[in-house]
PDB file of N, CA and C in Angstrom:
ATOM      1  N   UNK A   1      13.988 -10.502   6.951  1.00  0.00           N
ATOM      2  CA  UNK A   1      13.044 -11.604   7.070  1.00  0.00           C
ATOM      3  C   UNK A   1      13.138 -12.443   5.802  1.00  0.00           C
ATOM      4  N   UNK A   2      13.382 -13.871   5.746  1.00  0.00           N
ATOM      5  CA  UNK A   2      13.193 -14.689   4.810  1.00  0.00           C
ATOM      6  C   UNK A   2      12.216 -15.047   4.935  1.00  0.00           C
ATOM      7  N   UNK A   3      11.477 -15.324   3.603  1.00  0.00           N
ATOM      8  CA  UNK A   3      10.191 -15.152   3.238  1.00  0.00           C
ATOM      9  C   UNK A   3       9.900 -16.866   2.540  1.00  0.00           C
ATOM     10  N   UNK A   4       9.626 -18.227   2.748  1.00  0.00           N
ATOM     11  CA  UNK A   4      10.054 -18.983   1.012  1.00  0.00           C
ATOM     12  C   UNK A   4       8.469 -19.891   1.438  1.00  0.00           C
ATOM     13  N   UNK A   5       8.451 -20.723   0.223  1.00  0.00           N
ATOM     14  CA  UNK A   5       7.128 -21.485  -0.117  1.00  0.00           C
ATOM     15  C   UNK A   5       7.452 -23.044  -0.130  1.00  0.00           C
ATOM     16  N   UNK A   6       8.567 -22.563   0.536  1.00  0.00           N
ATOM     17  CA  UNK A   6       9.110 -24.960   0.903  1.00  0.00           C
ATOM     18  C   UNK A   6       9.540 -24.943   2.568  1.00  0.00           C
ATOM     19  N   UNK A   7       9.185 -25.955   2.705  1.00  0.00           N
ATOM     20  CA  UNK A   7       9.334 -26.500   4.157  1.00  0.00           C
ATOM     21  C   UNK A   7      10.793 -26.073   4.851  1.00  0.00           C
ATOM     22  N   UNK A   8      11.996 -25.939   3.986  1.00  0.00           N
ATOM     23  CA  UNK A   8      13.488 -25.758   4.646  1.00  0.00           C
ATOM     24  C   UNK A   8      13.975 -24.760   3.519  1.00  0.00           C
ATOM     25  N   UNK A   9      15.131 -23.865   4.057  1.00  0.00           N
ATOM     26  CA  UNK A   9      15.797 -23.128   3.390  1.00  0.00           C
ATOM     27  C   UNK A   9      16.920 -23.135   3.219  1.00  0.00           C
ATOM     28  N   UNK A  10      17.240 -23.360   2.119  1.00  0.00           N
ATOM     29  CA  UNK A  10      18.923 -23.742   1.334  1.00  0.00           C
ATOM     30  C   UNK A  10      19.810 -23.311   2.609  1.00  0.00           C
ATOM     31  N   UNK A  11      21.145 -23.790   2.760  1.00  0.00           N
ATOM     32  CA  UNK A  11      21.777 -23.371   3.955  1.00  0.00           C
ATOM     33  C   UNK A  11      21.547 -22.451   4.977  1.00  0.00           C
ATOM     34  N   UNK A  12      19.914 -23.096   5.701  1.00  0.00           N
ATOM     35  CA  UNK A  12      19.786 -22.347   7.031  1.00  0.00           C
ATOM     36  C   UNK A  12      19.218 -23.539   7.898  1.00  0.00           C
ATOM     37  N   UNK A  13      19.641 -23.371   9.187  1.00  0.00           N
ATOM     38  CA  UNK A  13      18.928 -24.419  10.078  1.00  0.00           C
ATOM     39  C   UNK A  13      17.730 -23.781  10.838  1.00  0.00           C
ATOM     40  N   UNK A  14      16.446 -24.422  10.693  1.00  0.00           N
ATOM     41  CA  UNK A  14      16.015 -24.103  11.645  1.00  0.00           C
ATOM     42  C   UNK A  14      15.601 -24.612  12.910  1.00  0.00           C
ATOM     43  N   UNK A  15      16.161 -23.420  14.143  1.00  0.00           N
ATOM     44  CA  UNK A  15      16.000 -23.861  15.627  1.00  0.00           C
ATOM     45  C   UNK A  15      15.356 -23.826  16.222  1.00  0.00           C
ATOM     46  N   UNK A  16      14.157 -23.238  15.788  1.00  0.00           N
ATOM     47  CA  UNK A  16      12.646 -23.031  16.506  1.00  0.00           C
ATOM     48  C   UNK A  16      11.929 -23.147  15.593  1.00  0.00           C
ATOM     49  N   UNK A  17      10.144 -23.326  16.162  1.00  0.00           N
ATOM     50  CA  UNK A  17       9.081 -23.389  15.359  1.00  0.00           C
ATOM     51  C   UNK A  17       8.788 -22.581  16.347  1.00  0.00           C
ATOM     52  N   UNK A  18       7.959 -20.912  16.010  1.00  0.00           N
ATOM     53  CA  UNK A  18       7.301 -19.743  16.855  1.00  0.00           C
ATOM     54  C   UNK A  18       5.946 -19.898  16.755  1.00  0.00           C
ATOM     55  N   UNK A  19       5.343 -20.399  15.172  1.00  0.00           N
ATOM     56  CA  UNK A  19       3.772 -20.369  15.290  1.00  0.00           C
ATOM     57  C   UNK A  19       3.648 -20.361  14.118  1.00  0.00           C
ATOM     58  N   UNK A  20       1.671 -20.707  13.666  1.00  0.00           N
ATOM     59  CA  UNK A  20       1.032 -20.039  12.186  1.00  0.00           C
ATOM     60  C   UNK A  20       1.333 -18.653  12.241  1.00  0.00           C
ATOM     61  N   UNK A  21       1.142 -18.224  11.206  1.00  0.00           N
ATOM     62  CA  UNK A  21       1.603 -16.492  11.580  1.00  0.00           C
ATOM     63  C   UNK A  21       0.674 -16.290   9.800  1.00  0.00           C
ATOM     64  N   UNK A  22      -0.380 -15.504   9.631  1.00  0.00           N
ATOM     65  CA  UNK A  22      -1.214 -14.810   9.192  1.00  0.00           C
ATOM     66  C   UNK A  22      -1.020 -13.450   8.748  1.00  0.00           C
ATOM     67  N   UNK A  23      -1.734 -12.808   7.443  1.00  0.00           N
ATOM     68  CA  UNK A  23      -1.767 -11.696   7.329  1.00  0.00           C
ATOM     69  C   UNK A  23      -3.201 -11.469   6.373  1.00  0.00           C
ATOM     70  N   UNK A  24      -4.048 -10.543   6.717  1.00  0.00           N
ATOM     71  CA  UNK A  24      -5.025 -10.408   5.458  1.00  0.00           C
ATOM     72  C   UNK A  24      -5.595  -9.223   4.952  1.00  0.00           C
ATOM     73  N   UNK A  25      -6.208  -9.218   4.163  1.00  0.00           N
ATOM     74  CA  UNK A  25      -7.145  -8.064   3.939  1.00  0.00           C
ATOM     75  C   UNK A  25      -8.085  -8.231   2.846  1.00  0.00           C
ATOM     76  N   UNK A  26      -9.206  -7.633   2.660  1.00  0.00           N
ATOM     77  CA  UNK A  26     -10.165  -7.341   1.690  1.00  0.00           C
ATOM     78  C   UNK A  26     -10.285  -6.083   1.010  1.00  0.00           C
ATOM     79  N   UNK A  27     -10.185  -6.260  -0.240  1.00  0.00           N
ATOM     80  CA  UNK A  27      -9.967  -5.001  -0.950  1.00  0.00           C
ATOM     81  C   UNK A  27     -10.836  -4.680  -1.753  1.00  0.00           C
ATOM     82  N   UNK A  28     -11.810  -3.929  -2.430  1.00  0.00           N
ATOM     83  CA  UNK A  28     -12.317  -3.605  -3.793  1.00  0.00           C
ATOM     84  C   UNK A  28     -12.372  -2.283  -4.447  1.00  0.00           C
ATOM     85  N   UNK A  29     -13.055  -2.473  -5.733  1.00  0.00           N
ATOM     86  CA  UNK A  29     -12.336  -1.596  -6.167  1.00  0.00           C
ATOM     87  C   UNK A  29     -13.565  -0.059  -6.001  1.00  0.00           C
ATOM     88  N   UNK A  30     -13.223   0.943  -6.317  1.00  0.00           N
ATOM     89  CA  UNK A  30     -14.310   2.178  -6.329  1.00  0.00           C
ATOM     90  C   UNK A  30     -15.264   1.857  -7.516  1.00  0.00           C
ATOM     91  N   UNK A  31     -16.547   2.627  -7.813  1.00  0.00           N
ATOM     92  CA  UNK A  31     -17.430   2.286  -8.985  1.00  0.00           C
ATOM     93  C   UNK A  31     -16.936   2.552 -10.733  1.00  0.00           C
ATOM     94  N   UNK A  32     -16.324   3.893 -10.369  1.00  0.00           N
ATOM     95  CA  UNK A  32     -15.746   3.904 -11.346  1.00  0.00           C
ATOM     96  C   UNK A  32     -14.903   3.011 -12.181  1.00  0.00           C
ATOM     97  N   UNK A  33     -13.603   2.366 -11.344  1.00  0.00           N
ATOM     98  CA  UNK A  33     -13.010   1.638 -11.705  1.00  0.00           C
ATOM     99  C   UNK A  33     -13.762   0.363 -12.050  1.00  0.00           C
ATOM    100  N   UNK A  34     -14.829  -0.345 -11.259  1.00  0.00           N
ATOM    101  CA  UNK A  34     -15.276  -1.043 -11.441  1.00  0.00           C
ATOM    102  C   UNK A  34     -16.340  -1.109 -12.633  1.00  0.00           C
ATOM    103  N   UNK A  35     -16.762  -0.173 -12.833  1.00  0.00           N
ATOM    104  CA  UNK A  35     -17.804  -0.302 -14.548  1.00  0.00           C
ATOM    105  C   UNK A  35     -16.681  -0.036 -15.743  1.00  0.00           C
ATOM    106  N   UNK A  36     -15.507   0.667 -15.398  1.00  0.00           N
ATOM    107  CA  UNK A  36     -14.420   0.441 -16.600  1.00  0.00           C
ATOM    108  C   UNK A  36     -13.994  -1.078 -16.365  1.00  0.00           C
ATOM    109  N   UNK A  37     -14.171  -1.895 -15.597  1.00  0.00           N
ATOM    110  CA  UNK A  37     -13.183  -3.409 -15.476  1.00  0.00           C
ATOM    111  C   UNK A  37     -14.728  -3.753 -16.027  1.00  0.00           C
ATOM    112  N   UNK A  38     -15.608  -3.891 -15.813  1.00  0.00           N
ATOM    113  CA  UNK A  38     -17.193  -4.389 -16.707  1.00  0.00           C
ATOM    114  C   UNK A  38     -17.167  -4.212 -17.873  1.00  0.00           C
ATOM    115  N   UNK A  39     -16.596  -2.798 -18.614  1.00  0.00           N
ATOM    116  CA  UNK A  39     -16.779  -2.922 -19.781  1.00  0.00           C
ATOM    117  C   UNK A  39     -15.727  -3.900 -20.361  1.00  0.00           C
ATOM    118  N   UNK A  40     -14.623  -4.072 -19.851  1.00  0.00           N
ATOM    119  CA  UNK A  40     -13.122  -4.883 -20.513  1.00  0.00           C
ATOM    120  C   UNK A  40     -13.775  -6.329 -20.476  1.00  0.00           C
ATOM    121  N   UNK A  41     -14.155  -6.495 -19.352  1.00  0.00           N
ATOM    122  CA  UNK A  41     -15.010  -7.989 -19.260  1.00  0.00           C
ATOM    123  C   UNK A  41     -15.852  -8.530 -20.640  1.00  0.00           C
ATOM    124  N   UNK A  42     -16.403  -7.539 -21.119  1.00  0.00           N
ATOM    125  CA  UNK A  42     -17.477  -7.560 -22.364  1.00  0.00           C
ATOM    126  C   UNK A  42     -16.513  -7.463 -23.545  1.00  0.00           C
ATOM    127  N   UNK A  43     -16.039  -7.252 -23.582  1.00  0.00           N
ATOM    128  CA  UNK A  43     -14.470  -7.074 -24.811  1.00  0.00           C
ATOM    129  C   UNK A  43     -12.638  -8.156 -24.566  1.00  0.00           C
ATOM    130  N   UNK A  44     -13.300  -8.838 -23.361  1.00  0.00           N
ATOM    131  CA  UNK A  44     -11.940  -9.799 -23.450  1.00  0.00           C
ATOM    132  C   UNK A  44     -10.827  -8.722 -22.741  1.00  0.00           C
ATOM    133  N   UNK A  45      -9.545  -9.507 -22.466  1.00  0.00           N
ATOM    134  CA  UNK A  45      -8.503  -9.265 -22.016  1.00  0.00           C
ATOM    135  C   UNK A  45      -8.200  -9.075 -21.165  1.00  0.00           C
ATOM    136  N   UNK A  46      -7.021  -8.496 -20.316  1.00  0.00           N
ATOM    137  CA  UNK A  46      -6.582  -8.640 -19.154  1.00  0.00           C
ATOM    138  C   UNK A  46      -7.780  -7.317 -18.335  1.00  0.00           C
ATOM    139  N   UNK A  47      -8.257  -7.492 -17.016  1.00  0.00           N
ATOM    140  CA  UNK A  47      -8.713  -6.256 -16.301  1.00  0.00           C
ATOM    141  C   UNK A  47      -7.456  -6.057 -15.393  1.00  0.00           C
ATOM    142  N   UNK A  48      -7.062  -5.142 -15.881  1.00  0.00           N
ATOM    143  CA  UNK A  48      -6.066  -4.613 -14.701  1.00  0.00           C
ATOM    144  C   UNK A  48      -6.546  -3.968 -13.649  1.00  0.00           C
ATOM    145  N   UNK A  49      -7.396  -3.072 -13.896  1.00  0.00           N
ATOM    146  CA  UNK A  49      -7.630  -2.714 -12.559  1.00  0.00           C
ATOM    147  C   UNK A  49      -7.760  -3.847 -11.586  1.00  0.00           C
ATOM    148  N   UNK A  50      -8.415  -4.968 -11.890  1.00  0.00           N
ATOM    149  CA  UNK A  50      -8.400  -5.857 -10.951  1.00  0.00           C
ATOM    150  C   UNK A  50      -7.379  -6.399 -10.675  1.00  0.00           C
ATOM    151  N   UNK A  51      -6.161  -6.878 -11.644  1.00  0.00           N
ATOM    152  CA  UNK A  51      -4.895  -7.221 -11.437  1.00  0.00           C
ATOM    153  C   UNK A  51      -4.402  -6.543 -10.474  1.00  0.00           C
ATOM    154  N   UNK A  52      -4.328  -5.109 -10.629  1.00  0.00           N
ATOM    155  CA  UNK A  52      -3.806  -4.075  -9.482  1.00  0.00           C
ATOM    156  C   UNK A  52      -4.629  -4.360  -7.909  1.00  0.00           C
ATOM    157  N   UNK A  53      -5.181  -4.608  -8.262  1.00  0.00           N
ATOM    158  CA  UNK A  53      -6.293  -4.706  -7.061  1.00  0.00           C
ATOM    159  C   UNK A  53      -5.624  -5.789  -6.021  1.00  0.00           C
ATOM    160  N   UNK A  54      -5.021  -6.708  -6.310  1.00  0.00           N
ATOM    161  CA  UNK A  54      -4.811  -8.063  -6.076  1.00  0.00           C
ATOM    162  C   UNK A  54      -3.497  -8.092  -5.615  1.00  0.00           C
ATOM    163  N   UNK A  55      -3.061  -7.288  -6.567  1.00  0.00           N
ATOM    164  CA  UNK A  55      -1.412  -7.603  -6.329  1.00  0.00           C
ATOM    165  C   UNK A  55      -0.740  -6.235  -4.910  1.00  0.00           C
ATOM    166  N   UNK A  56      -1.500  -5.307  -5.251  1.00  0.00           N
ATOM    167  CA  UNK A  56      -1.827  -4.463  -3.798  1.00  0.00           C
ATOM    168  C   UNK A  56      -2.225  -5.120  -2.581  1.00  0.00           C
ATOM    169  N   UNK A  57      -3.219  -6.167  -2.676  1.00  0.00           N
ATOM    170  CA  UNK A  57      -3.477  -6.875  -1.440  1.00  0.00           C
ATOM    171  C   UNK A  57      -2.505  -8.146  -0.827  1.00  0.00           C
ATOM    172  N   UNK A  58      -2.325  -8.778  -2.244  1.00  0.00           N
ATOM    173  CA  UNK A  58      -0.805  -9.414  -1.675  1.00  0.00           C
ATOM    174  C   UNK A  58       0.265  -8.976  -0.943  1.00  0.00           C
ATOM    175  N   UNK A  59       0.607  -7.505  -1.044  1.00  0.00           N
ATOM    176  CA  UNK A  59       1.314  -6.853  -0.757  1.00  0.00           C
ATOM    177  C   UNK A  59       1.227  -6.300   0.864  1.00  0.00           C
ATOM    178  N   UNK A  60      -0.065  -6.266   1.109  1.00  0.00           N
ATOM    179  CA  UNK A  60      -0.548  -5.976   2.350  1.00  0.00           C
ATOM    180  C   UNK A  60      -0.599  -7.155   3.210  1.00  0.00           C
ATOM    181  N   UNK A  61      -1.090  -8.419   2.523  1.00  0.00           N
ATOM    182  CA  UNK A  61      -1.654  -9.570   3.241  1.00  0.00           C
ATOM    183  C   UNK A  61      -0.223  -9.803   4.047  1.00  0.00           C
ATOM    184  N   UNK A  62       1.191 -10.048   2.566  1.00  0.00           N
ATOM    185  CA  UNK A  62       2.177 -10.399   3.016  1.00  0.00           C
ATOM    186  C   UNK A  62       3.183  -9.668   4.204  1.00  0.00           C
ATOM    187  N   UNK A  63       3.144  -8.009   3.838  1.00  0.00           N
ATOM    188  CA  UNK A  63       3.291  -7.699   5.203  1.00  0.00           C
ATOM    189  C   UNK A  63       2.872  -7.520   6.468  1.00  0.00           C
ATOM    190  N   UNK A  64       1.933  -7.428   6.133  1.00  0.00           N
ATOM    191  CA  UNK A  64       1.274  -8.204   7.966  1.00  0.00           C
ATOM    192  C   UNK A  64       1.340  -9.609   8.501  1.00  0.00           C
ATOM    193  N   UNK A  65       1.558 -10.435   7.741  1.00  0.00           N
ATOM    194  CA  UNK A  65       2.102 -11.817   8.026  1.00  0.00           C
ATOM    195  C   UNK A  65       3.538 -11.575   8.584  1.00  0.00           C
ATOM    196  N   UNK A  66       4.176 -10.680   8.049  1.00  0.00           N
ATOM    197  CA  UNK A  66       5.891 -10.286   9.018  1.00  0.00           C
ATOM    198  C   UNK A  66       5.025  -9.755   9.726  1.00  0.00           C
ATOM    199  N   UNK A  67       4.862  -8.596   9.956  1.00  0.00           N
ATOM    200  CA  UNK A  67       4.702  -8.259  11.249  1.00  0.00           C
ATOM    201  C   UNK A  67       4.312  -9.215  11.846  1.00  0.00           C
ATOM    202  N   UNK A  68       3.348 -10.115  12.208  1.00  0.00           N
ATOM    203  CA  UNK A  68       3.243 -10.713  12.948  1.00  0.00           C
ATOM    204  C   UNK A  68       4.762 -11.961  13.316  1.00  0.00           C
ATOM    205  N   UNK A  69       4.856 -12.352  12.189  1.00  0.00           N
ATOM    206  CA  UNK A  69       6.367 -13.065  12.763  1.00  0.00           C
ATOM    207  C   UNK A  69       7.560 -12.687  13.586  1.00  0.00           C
ATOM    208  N   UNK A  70       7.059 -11.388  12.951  1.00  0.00           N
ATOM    209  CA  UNK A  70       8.465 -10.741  13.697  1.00  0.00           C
ATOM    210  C   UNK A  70       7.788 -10.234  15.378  1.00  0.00           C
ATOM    211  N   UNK A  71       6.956 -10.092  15.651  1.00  0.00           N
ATOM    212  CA  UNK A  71       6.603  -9.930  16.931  1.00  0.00           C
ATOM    213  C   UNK A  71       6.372 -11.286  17.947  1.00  0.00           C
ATOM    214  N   UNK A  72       6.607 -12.602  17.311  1.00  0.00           N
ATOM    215  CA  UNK A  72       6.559 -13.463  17.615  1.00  0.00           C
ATOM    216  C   UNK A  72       8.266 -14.012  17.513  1.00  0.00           C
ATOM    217  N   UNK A  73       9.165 -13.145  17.552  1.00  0.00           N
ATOM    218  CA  UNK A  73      11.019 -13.357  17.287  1.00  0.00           C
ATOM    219  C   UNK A  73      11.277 -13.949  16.259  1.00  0.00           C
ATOM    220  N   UNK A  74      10.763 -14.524  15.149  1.00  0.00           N
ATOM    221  CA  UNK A  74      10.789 -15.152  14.029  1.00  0.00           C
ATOM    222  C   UNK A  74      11.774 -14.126  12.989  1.00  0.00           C
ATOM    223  N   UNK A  75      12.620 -15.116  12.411  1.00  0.00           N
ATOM    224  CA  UNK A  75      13.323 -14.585  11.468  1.00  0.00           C
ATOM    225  C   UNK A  75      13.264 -14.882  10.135  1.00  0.00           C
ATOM    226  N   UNK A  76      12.156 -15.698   9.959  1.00  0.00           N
ATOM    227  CA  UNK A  76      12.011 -16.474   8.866  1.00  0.00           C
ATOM    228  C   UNK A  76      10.387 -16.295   8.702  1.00  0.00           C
ATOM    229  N   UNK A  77       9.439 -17.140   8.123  1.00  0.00           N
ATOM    230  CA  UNK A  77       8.446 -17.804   7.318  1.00  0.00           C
ATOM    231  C   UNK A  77       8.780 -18.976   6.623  1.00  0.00           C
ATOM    232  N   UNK A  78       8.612 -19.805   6.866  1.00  0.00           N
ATOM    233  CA  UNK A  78       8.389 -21.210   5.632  1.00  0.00           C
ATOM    234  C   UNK A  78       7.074 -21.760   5.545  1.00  0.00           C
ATOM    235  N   UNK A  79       6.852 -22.186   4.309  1.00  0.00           N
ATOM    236  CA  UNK A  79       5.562 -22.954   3.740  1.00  0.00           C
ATOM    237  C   UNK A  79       4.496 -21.474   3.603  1.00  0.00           C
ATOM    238  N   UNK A  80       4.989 -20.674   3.146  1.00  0.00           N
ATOM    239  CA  UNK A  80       4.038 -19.373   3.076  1.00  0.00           C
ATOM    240  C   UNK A  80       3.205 -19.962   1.750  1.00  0.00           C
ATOM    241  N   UNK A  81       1.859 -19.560   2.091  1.00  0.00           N
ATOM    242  CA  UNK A  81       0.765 -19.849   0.601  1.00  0.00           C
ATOM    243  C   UNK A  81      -0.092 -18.345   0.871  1.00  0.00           C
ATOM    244  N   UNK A  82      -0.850 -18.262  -0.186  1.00  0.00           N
ATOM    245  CA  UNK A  82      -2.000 -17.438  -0.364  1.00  0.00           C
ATOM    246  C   UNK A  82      -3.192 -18.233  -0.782  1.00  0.00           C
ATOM    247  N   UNK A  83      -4.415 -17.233   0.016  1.00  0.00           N
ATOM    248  CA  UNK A  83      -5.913 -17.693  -0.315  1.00  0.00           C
ATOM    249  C   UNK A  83      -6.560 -16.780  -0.508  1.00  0.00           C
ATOM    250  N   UNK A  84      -7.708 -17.085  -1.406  1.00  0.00           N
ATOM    251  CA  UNK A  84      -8.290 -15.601  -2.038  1.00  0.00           C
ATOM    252  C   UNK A  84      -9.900 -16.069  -1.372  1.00  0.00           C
ATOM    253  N   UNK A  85     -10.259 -14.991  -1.496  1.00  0.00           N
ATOM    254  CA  UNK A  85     -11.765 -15.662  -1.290  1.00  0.00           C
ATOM    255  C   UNK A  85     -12.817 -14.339  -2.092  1.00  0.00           C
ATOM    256  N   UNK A  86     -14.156 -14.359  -2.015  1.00  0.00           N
ATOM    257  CA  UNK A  86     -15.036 -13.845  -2.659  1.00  0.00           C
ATOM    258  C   UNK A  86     -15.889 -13.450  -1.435  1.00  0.00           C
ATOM    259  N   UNK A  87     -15.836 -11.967  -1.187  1.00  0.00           N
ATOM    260  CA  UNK A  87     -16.531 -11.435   0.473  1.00  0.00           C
ATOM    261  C   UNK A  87     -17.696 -11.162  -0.356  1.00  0.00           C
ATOM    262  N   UNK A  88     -17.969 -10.235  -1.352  1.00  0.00           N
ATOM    263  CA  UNK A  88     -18.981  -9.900  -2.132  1.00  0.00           C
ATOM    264  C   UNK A  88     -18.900  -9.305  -3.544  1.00  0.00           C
ATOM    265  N   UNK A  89     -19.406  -9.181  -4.023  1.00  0.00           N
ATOM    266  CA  UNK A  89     -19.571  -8.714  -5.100  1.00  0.00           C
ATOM    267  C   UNK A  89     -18.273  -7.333  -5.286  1.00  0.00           C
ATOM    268  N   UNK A  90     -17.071  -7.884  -6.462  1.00  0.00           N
ATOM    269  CA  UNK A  90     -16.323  -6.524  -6.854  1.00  0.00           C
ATOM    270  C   UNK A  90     -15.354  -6.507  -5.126  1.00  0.00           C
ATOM    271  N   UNK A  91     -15.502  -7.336  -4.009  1.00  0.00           N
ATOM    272  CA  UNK A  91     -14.085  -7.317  -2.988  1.00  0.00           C
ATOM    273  C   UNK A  91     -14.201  -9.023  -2.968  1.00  0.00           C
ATOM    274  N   UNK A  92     -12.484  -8.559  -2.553  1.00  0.00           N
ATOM    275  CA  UNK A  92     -11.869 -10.373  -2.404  1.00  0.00           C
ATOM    276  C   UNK A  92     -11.268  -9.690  -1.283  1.00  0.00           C
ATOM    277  N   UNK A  93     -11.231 -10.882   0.050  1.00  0.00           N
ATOM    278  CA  UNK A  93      -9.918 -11.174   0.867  1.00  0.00           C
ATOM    279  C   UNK A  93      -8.954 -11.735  -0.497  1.00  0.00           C
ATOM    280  N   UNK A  94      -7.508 -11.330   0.471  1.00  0.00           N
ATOM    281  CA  UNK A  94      -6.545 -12.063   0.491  1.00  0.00           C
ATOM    282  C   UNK A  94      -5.517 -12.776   1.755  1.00  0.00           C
ATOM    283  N   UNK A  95      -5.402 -13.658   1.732  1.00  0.00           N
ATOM    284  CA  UNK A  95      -4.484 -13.990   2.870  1.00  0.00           C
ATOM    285  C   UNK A  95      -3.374 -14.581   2.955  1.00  0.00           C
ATOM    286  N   UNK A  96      -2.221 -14.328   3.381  1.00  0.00           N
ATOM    287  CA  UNK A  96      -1.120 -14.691   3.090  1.00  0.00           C
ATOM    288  C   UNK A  96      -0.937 -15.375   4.232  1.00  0.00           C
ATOM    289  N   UNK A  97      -0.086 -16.758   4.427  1.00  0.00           N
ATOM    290  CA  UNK A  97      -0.153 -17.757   6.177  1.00  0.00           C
ATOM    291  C   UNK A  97       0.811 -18.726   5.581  1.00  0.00           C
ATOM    292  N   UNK A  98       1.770 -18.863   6.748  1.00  0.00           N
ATOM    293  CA  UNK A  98       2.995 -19.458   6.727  1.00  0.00           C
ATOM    294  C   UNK A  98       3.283 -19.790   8.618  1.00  0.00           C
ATOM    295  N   UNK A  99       4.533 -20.769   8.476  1.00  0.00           N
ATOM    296  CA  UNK A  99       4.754 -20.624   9.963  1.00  0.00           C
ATOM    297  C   UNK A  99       5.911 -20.146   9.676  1.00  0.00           C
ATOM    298  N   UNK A 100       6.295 -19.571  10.794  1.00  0.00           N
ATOM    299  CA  UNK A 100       7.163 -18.651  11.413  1.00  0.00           C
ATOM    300  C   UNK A 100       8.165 -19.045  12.375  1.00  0.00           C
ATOM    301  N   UNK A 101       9.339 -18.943  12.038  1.00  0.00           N
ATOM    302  CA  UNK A 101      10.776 -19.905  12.350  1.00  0.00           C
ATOM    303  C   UNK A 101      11.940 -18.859  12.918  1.00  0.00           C
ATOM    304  N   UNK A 102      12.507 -19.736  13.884  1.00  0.00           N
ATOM    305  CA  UNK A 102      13.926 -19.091  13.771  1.00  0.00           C
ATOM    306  C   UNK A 102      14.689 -20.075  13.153  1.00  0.00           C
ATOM    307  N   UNK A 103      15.654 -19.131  12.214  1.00  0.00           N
ATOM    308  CA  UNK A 103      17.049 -19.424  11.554  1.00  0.00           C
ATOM    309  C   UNK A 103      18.253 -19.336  12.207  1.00  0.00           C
ATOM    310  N   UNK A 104      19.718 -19.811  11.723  1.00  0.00           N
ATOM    311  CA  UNK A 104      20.585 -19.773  11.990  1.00  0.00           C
ATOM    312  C   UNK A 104      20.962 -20.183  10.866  1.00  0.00           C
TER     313      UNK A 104
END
């Protein structure tokens, strides 16, 4: 599956448009982790746990966005973006959404 974030892909044509094609999820973190990312908050610097948090859900958002392409015959994705959002307090969605192409 080619995956890209521009409208066309360096020497490929594409011969179909299949659909939007979606992937998401909401993640947060346990308490623990979360009063250690509170205290880092109060002292500056990166919270990783939350970094991890995020980059795990990208990871999820983006493969379920294939799956769905690919159950739709798509061999591709173009114009893929991500959106984050704020469900509540300590969880974010993430969503990964692109349309979904055949190549040649």
């Amino acid at each position: 599956m080619i995956i890209v974030n521009t409208e066309t892909i360096p020497h490929k044509e594409i011969v179909e448009v299949c659909g939007l094609v979606r992937g998401n999820t909401i993640h947060s973190k346990n308490i623990g982790k979360d009063i250690v990312a509170g205290f880092r908050n109060l002292v500056g610097g990166e919270i990783k746990e939350y970094t991890e948090m995020m980059s795990e859900a990208r990871d999820i958002a983006l493969d379920r966005m294939v799956e769905e392409a690919e159950k739709l015959g798509a061999n591709a994705v173009v114009n893929v973006r991500f959106m984050t959002a704020s469900v509540m307090q300590s969880a974010a969605e993430l969503m990964a959404y692109g349309t979904a192409v055949k190549v040649k």
